[in-house]
N, C-alpha and C. Protein backbone atom coordinates (compact mmCIF):
# COMPACT_ATOMS: atom_id res chain seq x y z
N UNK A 1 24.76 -6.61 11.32
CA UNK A 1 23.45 -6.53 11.91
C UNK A 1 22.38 -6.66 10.83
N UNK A 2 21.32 -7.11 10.98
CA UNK A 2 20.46 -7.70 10.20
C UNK A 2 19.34 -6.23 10.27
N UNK A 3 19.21 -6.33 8.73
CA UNK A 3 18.13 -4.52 8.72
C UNK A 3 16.85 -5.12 9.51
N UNK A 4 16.24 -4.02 10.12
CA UNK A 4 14.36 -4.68 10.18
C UNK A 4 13.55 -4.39 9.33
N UNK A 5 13.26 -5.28 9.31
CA UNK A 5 11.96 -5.16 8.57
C UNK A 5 10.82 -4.07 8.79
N UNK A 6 10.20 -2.70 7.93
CA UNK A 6 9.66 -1.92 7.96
C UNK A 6 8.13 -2.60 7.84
N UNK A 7 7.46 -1.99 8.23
CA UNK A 7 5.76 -1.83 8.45
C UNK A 7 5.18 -0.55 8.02
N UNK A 8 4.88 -0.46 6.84
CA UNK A 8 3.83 0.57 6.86
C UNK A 8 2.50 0.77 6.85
N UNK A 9 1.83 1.65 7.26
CA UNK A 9 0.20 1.67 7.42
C UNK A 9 -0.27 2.80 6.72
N UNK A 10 -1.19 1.88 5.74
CA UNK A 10 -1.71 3.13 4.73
C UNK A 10 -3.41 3.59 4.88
N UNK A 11 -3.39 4.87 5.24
CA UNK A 11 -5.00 4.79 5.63
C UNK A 11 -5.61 6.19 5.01
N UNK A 12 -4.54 6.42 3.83
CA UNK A 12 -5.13 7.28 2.85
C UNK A 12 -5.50 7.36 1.51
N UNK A 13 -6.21 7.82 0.76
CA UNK A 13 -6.70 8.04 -0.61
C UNK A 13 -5.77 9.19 -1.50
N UNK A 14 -4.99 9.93 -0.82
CA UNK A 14 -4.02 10.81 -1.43
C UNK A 14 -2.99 10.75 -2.08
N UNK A 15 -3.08 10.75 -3.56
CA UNK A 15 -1.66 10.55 -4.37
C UNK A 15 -0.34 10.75 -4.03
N UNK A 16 -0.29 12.00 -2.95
CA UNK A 16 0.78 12.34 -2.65
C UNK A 16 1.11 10.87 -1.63
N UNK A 17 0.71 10.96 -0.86
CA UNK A 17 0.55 9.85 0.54
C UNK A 17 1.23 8.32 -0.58
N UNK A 18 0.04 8.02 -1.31
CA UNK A 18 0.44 6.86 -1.82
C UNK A 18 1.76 6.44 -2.02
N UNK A 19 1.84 8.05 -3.50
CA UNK A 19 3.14 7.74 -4.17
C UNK A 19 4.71 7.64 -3.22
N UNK A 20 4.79 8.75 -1.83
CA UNK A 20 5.86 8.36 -1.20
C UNK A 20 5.74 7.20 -1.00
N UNK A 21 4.38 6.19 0.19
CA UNK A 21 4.57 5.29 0.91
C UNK A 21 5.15 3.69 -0.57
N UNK A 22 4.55 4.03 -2.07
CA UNK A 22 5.25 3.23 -2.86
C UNK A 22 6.39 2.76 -3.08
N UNK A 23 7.19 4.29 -3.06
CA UNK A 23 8.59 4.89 -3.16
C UNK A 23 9.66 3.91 -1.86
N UNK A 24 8.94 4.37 -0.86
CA UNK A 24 9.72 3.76 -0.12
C UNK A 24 9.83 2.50 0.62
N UNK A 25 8.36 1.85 -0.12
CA UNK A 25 7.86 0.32 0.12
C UNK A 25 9.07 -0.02 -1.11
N UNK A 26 9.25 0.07 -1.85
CA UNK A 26 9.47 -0.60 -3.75
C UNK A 26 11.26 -0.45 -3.26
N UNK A 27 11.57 1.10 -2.90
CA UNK A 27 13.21 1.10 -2.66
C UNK A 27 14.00 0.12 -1.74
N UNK A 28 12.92 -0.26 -0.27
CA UNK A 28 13.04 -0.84 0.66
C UNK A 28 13.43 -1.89 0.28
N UNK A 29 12.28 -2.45 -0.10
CA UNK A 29 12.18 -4.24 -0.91
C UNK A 29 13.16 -4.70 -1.86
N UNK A 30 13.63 -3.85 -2.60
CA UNK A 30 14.49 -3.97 -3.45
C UNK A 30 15.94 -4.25 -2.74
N UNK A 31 16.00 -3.43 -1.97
CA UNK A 31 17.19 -3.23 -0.90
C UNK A 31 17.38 -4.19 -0.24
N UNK A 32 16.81 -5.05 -0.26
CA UNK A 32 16.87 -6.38 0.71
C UNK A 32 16.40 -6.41 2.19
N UNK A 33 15.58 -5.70 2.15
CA UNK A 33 15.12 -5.21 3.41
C UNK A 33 13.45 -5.69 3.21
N UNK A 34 13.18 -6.54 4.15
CA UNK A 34 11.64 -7.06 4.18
C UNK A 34 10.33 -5.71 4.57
N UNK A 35 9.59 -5.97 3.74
CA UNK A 35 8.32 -4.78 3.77
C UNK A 35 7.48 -5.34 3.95
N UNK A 36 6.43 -4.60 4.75
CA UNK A 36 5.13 -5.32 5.13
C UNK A 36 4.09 -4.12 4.98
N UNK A 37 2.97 -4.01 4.21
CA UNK A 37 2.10 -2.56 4.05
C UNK A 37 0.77 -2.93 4.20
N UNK A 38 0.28 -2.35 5.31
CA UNK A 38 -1.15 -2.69 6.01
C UNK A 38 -1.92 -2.33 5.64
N UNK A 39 -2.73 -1.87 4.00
CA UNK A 39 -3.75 -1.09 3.49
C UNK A 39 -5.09 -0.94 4.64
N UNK A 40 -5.53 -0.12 5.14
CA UNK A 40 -6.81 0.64 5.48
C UNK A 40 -7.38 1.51 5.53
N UNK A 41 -8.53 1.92 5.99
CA UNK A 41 -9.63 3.04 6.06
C UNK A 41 -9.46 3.60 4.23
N UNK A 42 -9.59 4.92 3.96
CA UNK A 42 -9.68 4.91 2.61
C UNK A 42 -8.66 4.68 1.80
N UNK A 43 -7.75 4.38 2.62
CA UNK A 43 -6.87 3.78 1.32
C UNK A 43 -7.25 2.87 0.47
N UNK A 44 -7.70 1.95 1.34
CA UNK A 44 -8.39 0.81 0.70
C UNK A 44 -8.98 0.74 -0.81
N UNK A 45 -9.71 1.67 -0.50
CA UNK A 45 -10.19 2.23 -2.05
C UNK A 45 -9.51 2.52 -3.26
N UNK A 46 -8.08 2.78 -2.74
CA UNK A 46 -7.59 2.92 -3.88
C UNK A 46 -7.29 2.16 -5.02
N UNK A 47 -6.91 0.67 -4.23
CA UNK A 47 -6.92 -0.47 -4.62
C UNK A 47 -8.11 -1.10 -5.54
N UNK A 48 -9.41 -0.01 -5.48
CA UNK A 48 -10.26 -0.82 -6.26
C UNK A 48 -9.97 -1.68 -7.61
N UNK A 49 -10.18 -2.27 -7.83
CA UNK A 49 -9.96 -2.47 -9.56
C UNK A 49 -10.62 -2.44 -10.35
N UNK A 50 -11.92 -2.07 -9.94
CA UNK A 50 -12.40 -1.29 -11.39
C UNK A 50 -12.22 0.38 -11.28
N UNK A 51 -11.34 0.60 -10.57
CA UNK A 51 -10.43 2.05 -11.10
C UNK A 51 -9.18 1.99 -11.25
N UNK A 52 -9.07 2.94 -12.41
CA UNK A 52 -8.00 3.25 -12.67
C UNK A 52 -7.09 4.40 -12.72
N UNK A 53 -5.96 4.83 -12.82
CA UNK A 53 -5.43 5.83 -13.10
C UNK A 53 -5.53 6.90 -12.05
N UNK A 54 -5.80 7.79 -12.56
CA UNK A 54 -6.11 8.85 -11.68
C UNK A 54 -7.56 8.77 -10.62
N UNK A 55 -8.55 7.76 -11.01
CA UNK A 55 -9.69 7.91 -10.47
C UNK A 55 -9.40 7.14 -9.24
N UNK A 56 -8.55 6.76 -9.11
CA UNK A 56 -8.07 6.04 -7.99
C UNK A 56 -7.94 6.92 -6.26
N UNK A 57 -7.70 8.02 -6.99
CA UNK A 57 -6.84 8.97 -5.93
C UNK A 57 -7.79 10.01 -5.60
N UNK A 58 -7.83 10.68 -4.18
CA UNK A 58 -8.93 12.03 -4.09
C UNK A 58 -8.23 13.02 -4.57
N UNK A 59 -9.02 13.98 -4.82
CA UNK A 59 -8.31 15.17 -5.23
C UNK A 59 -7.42 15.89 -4.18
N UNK A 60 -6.37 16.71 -5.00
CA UNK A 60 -5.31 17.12 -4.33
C UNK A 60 -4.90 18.15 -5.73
N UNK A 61 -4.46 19.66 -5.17
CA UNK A 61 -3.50 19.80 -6.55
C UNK A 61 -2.45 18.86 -6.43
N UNK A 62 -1.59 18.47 -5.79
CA UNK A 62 -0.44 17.71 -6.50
C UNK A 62 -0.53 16.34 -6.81
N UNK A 63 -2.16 16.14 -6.91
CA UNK A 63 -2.22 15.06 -7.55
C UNK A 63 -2.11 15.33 -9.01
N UNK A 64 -2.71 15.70 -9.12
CA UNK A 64 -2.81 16.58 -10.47
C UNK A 64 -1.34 16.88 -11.03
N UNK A 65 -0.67 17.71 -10.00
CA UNK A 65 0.60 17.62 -10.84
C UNK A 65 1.34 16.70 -11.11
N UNK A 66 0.91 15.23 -10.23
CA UNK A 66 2.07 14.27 -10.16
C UNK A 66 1.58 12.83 -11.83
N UNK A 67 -0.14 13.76 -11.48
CA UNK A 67 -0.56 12.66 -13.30
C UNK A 67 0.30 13.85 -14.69
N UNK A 68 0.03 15.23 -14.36
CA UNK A 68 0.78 15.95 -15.22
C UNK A 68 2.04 15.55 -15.54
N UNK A 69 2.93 15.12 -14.62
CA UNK A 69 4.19 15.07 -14.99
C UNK A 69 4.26 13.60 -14.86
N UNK A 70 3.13 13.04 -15.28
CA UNK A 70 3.24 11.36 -15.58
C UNK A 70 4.27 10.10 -14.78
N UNK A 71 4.27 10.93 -13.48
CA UNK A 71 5.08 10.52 -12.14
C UNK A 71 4.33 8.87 -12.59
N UNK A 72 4.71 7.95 -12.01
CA UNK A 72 4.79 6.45 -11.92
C UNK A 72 3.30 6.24 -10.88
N UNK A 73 2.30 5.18 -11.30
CA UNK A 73 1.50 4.73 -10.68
C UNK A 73 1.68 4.61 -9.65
N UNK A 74 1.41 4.50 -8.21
CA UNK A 74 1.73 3.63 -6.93
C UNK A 74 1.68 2.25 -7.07
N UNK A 75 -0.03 1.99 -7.08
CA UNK A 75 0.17 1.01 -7.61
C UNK A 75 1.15 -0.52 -8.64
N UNK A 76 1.37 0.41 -9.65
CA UNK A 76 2.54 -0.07 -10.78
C UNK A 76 3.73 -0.52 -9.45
N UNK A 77 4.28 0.71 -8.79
CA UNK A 77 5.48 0.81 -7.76
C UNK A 77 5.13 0.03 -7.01
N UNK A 78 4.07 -0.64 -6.24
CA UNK A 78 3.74 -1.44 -5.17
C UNK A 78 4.23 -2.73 -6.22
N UNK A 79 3.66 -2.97 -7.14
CA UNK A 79 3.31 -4.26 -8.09
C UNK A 79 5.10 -4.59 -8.36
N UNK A 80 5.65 -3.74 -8.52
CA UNK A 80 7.29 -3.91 -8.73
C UNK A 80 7.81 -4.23 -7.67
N UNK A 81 8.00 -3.51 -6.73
CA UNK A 81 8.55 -3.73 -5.07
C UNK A 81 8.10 -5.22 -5.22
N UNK A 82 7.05 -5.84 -5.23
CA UNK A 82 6.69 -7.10 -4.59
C UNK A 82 7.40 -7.76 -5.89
N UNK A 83 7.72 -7.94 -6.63
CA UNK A 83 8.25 -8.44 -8.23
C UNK A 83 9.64 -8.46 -7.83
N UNK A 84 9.93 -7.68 -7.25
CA UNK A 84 11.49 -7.43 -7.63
C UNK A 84 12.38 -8.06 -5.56
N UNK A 85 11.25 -7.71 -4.76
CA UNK A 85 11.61 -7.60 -3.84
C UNK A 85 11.22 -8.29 -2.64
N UNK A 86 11.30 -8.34 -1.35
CA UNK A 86 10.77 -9.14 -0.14
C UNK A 86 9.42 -7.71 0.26
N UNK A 87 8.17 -8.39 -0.60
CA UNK A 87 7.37 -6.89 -0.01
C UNK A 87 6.00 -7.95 0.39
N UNK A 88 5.49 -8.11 1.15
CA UNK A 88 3.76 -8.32 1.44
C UNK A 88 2.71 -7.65 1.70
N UNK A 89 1.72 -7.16 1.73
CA UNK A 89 0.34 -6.44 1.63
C UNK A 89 -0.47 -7.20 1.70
N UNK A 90 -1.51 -6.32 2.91
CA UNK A 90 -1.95 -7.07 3.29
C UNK A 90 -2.91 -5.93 3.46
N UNK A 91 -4.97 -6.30 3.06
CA UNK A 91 -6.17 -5.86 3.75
C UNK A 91 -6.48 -5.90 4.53
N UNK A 92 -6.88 -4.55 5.09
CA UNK A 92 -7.28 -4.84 6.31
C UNK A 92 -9.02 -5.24 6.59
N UNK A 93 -9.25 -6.63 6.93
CA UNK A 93 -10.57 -7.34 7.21
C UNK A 93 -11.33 -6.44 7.98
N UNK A 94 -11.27 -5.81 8.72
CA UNK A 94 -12.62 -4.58 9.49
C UNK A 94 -13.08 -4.22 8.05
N UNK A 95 -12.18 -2.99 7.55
CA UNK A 95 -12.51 -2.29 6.42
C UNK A 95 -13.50 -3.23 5.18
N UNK A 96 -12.50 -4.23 4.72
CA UNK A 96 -13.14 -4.73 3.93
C UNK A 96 -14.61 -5.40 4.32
N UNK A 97 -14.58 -5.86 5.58
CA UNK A 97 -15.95 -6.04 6.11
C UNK A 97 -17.11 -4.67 6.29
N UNK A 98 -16.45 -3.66 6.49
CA UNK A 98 -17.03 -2.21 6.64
C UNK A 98 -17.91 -2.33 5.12
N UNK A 99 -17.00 -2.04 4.28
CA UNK A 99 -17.26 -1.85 2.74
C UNK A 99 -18.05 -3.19 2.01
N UNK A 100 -18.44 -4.05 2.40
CA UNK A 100 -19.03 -5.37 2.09
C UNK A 100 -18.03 -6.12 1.05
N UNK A 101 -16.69 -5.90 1.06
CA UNK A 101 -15.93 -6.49 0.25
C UNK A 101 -15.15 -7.79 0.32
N UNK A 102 -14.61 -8.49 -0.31
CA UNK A 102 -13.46 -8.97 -0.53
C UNK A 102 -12.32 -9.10 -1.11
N UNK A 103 -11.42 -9.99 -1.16
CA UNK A 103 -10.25 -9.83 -1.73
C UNK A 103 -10.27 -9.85 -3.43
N UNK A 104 -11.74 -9.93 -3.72
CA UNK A 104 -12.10 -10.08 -5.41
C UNK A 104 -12.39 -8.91 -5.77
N UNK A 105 -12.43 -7.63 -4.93
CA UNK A 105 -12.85 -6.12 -5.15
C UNK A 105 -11.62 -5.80 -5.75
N UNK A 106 -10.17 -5.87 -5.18
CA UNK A 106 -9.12 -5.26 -5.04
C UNK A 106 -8.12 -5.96 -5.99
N UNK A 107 -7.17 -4.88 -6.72
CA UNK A 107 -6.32 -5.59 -7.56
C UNK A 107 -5.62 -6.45 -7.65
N UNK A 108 -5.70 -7.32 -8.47
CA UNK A 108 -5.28 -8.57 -8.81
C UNK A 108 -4.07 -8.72 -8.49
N UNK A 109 -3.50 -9.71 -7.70
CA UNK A 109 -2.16 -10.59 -7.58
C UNK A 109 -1.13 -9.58 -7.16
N UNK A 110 -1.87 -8.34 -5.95
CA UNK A 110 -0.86 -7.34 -5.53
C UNK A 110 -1.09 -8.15 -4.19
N UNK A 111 -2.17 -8.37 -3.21
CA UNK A 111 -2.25 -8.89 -2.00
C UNK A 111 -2.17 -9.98 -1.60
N UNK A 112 -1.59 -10.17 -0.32
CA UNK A 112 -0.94 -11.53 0.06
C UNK A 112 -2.13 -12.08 1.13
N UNK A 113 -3.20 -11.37 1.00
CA UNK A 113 -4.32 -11.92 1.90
C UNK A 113 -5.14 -10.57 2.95
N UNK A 114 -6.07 -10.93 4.16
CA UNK A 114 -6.51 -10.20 5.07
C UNK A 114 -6.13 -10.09 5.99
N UNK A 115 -5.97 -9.29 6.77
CA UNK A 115 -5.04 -9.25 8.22
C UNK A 115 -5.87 -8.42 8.96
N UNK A 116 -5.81 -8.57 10.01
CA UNK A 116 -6.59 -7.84 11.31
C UNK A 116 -5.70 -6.75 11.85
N UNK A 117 -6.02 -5.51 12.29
CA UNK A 117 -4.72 -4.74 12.91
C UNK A 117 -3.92 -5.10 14.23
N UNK A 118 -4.70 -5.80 14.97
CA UNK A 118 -3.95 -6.00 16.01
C UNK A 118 -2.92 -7.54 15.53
N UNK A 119 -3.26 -8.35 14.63
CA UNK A 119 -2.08 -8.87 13.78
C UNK A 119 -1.12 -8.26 13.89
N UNK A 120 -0.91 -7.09 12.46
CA UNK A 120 -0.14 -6.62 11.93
C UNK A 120 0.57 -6.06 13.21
N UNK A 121 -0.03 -5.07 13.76
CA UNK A 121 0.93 -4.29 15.11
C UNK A 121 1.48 -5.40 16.04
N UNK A 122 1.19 -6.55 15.94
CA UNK A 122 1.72 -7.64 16.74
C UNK A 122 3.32 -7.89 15.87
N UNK A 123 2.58 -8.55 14.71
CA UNK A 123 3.91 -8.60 13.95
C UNK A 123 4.88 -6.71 13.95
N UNK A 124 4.48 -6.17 13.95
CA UNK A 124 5.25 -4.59 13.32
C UNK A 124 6.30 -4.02 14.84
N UNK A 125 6.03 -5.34 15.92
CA UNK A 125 6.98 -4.85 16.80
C UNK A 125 8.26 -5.45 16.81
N UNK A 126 8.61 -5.83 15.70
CA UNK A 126 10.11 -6.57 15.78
C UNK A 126 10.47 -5.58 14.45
N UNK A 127 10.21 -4.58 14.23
CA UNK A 127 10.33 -3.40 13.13
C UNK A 127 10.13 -2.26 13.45
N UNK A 128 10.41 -1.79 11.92
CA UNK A 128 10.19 -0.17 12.32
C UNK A 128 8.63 0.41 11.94
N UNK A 129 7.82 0.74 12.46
CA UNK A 129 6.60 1.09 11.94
C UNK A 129 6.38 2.59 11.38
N UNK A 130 5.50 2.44 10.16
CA UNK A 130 5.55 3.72 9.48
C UNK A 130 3.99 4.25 9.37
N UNK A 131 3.61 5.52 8.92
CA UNK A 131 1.94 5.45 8.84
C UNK A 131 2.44 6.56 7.96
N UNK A 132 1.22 6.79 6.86
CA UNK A 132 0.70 7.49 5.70
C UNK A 132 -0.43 7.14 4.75
């Protein structure tokens, strides 16, 4: 039987949030299993690229603990999954229209373009859909 392909929807700014939905975008992809990750609402932001590091993320203590113990970027983990694996990402166009942005705001050569949500949930029904 052929795996499905996972969908996740990211519509947070929280390190914690990120770093699982990375974890299990990057393990997925690797696995031979097709990933698809719908960045919106403040997640979006995280993606800026003129931030970095920690300024990326809202506060949280375990954000804090997870830069303390020099846990792995999301980012970095998103950027690998798609390197190593069957992964796509994709903006979501409301948001970026919300925020007056485009695909020149957001980090370089991680996104595969803009997508609308009722797209994505179109495509995310022949899968398993995830949200964080």
């Amino acid at each position: 039987m052929a795996t499905l392909p996972l969908y996740i929807v990211l519509s947070s700014a929280d390190r914690d949030k990120m770093q699982l939905a990375s974890m299990i975008a990057s393990v997925a992809a690797v696995s031979e299993r097709p990933v698809h990750v719908f960045v919106s609402m403040g997640a979006i932001k995280v993606f800026d690229k003129s931030k970095s590091g920690n300024d990326r993320y809202s506060d949280s203590a375990f954000n804090t603990e997870l830069c303390d113990k020099n846990a792995p970027d999301p980012i970095e983990m998103f950027s690998q999954g798609k390197m190593l694996g069957d992964m796509t990402i994709w903006a979501c166009s409301m948001v970026l229209d919300v925020l007056g942005w485009d695909e020149s705001n957001l980090v370089d050569d991680l996104f595969d373009g803009q997508m609308g949500l009722t797209k994505y949930l179109s495509d995310a029904e022949e899968g398993q859909l995830m949200t964080l």
